[in-house]
N, C-alpha and C. Protein backbone atom coordinates (compact mmCIF):
# COMPACT_ATOMS: atom_id res chain seq x y z
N UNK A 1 6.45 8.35 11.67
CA UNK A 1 7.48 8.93 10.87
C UNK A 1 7.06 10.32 10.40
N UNK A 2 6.19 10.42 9.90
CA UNK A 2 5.16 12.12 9.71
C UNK A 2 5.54 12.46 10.54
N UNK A 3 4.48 12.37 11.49
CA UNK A 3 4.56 12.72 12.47
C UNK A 3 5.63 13.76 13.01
N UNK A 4 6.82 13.31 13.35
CA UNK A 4 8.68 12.94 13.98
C UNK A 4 8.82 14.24 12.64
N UNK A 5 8.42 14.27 11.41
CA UNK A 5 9.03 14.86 10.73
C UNK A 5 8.27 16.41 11.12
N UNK A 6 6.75 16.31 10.82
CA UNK A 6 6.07 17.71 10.94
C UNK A 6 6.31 18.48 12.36
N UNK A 7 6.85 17.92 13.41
CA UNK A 7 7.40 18.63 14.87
C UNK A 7 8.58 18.89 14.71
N UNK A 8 9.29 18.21 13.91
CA UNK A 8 11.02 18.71 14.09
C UNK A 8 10.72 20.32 12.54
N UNK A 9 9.64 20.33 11.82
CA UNK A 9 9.83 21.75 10.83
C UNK A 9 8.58 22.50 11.05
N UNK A 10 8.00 22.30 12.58
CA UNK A 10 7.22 23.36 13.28
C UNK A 10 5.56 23.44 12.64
N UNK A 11 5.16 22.11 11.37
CA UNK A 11 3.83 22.26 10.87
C UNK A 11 3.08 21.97 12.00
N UNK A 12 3.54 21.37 13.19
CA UNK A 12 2.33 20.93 14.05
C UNK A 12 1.79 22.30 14.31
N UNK A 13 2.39 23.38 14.73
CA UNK A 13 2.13 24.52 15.38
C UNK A 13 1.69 25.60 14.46
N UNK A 14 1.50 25.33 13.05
CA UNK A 14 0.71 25.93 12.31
C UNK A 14 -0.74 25.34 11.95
N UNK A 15 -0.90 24.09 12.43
CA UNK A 15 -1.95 23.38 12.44
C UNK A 15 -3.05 23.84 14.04
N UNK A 16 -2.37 23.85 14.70
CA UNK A 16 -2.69 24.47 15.66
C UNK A 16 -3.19 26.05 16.00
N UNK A 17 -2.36 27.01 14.96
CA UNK A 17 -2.64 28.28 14.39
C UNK A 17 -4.14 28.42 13.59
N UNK A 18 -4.63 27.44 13.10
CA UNK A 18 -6.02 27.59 12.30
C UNK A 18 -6.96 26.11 12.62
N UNK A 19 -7.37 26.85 13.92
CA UNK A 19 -8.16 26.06 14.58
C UNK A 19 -9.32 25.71 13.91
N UNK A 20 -9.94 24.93 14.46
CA UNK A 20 -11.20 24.35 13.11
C UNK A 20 -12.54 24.50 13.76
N UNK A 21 -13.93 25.04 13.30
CA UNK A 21 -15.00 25.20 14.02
C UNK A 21 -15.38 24.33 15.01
N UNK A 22 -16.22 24.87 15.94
CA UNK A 22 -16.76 23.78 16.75
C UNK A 22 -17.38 22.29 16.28
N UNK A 23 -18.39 22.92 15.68
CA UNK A 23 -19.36 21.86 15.29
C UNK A 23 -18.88 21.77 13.81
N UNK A 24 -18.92 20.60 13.37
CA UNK A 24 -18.33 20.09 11.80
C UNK A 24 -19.51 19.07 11.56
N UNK A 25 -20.00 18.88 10.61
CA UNK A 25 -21.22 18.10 10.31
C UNK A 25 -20.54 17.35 8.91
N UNK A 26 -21.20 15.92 8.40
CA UNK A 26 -20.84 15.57 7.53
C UNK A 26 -22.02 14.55 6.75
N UNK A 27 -22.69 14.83 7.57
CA UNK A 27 -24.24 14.02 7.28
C UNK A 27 -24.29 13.04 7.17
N UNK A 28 -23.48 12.29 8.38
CA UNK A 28 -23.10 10.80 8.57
C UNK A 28 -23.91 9.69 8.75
N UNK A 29 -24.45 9.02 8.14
CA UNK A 29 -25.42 7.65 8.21
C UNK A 29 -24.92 6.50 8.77
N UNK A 30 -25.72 6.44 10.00
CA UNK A 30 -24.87 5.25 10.99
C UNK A 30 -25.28 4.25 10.37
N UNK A 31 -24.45 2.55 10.19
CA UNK A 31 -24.93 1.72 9.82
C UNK A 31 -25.62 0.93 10.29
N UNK A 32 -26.64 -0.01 9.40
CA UNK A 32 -27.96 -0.77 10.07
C UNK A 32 -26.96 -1.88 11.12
N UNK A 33 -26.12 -2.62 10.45
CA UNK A 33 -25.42 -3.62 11.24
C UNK A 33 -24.20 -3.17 11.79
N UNK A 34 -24.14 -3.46 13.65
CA UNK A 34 -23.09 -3.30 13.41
C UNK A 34 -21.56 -4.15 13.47
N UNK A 35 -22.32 -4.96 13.28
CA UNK A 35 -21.49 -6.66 13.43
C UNK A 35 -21.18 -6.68 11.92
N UNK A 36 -22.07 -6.31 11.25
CA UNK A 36 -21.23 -5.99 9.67
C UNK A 36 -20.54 -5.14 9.47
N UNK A 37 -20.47 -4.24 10.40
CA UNK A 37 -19.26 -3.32 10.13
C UNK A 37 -18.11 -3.50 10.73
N UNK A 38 -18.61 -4.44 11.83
CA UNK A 38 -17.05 -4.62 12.55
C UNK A 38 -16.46 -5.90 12.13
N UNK A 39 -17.15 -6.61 11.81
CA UNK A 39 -16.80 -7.89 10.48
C UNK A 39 -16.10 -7.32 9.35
N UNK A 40 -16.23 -5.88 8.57
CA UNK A 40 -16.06 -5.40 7.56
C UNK A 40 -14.38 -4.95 8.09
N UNK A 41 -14.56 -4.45 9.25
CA UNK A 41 -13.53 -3.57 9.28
C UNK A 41 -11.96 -4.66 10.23
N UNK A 42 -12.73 -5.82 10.87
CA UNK A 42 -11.64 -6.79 10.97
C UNK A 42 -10.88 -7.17 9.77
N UNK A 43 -12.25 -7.66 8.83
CA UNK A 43 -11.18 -8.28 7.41
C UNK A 43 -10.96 -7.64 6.38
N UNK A 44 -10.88 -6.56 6.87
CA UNK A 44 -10.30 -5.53 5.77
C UNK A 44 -8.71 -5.46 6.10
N UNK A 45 -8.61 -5.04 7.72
CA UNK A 45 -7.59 -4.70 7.96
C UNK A 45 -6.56 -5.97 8.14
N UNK A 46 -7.46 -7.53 7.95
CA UNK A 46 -6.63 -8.43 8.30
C UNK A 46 -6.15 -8.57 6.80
N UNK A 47 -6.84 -8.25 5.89
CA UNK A 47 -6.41 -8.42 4.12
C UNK A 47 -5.43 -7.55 4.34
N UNK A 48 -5.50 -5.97 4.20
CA UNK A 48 -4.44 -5.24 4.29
C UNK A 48 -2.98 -5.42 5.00
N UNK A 49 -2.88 -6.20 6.16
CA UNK A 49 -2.03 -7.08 6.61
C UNK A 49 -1.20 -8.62 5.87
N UNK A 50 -2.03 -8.84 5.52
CA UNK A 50 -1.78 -9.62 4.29
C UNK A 50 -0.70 -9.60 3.49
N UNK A 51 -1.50 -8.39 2.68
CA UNK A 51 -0.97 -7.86 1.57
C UNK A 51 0.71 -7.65 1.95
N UNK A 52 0.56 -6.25 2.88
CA UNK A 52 2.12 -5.65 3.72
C UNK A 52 3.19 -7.13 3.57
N UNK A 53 2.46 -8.13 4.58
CA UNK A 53 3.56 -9.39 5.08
C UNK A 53 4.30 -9.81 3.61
N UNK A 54 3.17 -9.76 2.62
CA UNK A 54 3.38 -10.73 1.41
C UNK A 54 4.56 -10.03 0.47
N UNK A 55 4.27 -8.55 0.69
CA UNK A 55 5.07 -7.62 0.28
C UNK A 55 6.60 -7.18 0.50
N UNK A 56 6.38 -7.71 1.79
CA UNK A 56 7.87 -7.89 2.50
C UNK A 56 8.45 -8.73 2.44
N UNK A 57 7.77 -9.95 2.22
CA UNK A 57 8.60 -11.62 2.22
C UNK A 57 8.76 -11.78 0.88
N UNK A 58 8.47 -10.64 -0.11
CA UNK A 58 8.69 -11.51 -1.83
C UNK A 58 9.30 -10.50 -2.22
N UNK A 59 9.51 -8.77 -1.86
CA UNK A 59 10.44 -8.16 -2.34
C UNK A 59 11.69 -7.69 -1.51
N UNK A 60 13.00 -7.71 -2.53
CA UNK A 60 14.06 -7.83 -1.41
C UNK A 60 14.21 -6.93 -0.32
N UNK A 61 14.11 -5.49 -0.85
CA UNK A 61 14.15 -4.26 0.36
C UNK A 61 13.01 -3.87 0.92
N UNK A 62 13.25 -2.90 1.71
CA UNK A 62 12.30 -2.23 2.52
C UNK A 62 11.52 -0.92 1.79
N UNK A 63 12.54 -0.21 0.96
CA UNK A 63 12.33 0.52 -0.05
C UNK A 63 11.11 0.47 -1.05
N UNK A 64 11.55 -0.88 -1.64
CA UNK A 64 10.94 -2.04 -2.72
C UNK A 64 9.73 -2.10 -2.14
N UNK A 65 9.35 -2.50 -1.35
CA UNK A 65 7.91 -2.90 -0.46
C UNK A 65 6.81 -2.08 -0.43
N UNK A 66 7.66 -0.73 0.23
CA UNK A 66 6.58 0.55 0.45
C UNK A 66 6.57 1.26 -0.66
N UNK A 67 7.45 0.98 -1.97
CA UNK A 67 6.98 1.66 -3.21
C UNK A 67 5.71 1.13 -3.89
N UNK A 68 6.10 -0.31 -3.80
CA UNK A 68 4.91 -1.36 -4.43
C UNK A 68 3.32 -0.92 -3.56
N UNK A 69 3.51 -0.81 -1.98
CA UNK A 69 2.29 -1.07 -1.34
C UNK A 69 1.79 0.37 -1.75
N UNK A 70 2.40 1.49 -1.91
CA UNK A 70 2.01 2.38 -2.14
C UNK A 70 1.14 2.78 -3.33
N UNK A 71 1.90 2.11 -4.54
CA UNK A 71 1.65 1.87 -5.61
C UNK A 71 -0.14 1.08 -5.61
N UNK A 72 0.09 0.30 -5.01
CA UNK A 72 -1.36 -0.86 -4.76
C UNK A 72 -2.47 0.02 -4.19
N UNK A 73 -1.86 0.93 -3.04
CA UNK A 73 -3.05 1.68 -2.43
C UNK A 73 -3.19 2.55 -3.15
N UNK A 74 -3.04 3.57 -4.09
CA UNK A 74 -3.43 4.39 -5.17
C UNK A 74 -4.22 3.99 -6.48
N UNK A 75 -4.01 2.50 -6.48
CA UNK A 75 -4.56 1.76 -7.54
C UNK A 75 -5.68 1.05 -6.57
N UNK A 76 -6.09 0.75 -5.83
CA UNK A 76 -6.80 0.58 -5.00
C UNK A 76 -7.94 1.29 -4.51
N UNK A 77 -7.93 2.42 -4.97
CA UNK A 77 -8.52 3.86 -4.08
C UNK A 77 -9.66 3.66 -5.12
N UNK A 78 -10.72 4.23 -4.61
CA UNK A 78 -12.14 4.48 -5.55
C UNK A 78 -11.67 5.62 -6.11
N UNK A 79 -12.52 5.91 -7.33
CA UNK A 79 -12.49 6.67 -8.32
C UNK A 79 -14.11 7.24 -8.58
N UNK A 80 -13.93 8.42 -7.76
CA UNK A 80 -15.61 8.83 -7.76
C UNK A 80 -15.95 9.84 -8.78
C-alpha cells in the first residue's frame, strides 16, 4: 500500500536521486546461536500473527484493527 502510494507521487524517484554510499557499516555482531535466532525470529513472527488474527476476529472493522495493532506496536517498541 506505501509502496502503490510513493510511485503514483514520484518519492520513489527522489529516493533514487540521493543515492547512498557504497560501503555502510553498522558494527554488526553476528549471533553465537543461530538456531536461537531463527527460533527467535519464527516465534516472534508467529506471536505477531497472533496478535493481527485476534485483532481481526474481536474488533468489528478493518479500520478498528489496524488502529488498535498500531496502537500495540508503538506501545510495544523499546524505549532506549
Amino acid at each position: 500500500m506505501h509502496l502503490a502510494s510513493y510511485r503514483e507521487r514520484g518519492v520513489l524517484r527522489r529516493f533514487q536521486a540521493a543515492r547512498m554510499p557504497a560501503r555502510v557499516s553498522y558494527h554488526v555482531h553476528w549471533p553465537v546461536s543461530w538456531w536461537g535466532m531463527g527460533l527467535a525470529m519464527i516465534l516472534g513472527t508467529m506471536t505477531f500473527a497472533a496478535i493481527g488474527v485476534f485483532l481481526g476476529a474481536v474488533l468489528p472493522t478493518a479500520r478498528a484493527a489496524r488502529g488498535v495493532g498500531v496502537l500495540l506496536w508503538f506501545l510495544m517498541r523499546r524505549r532506549d
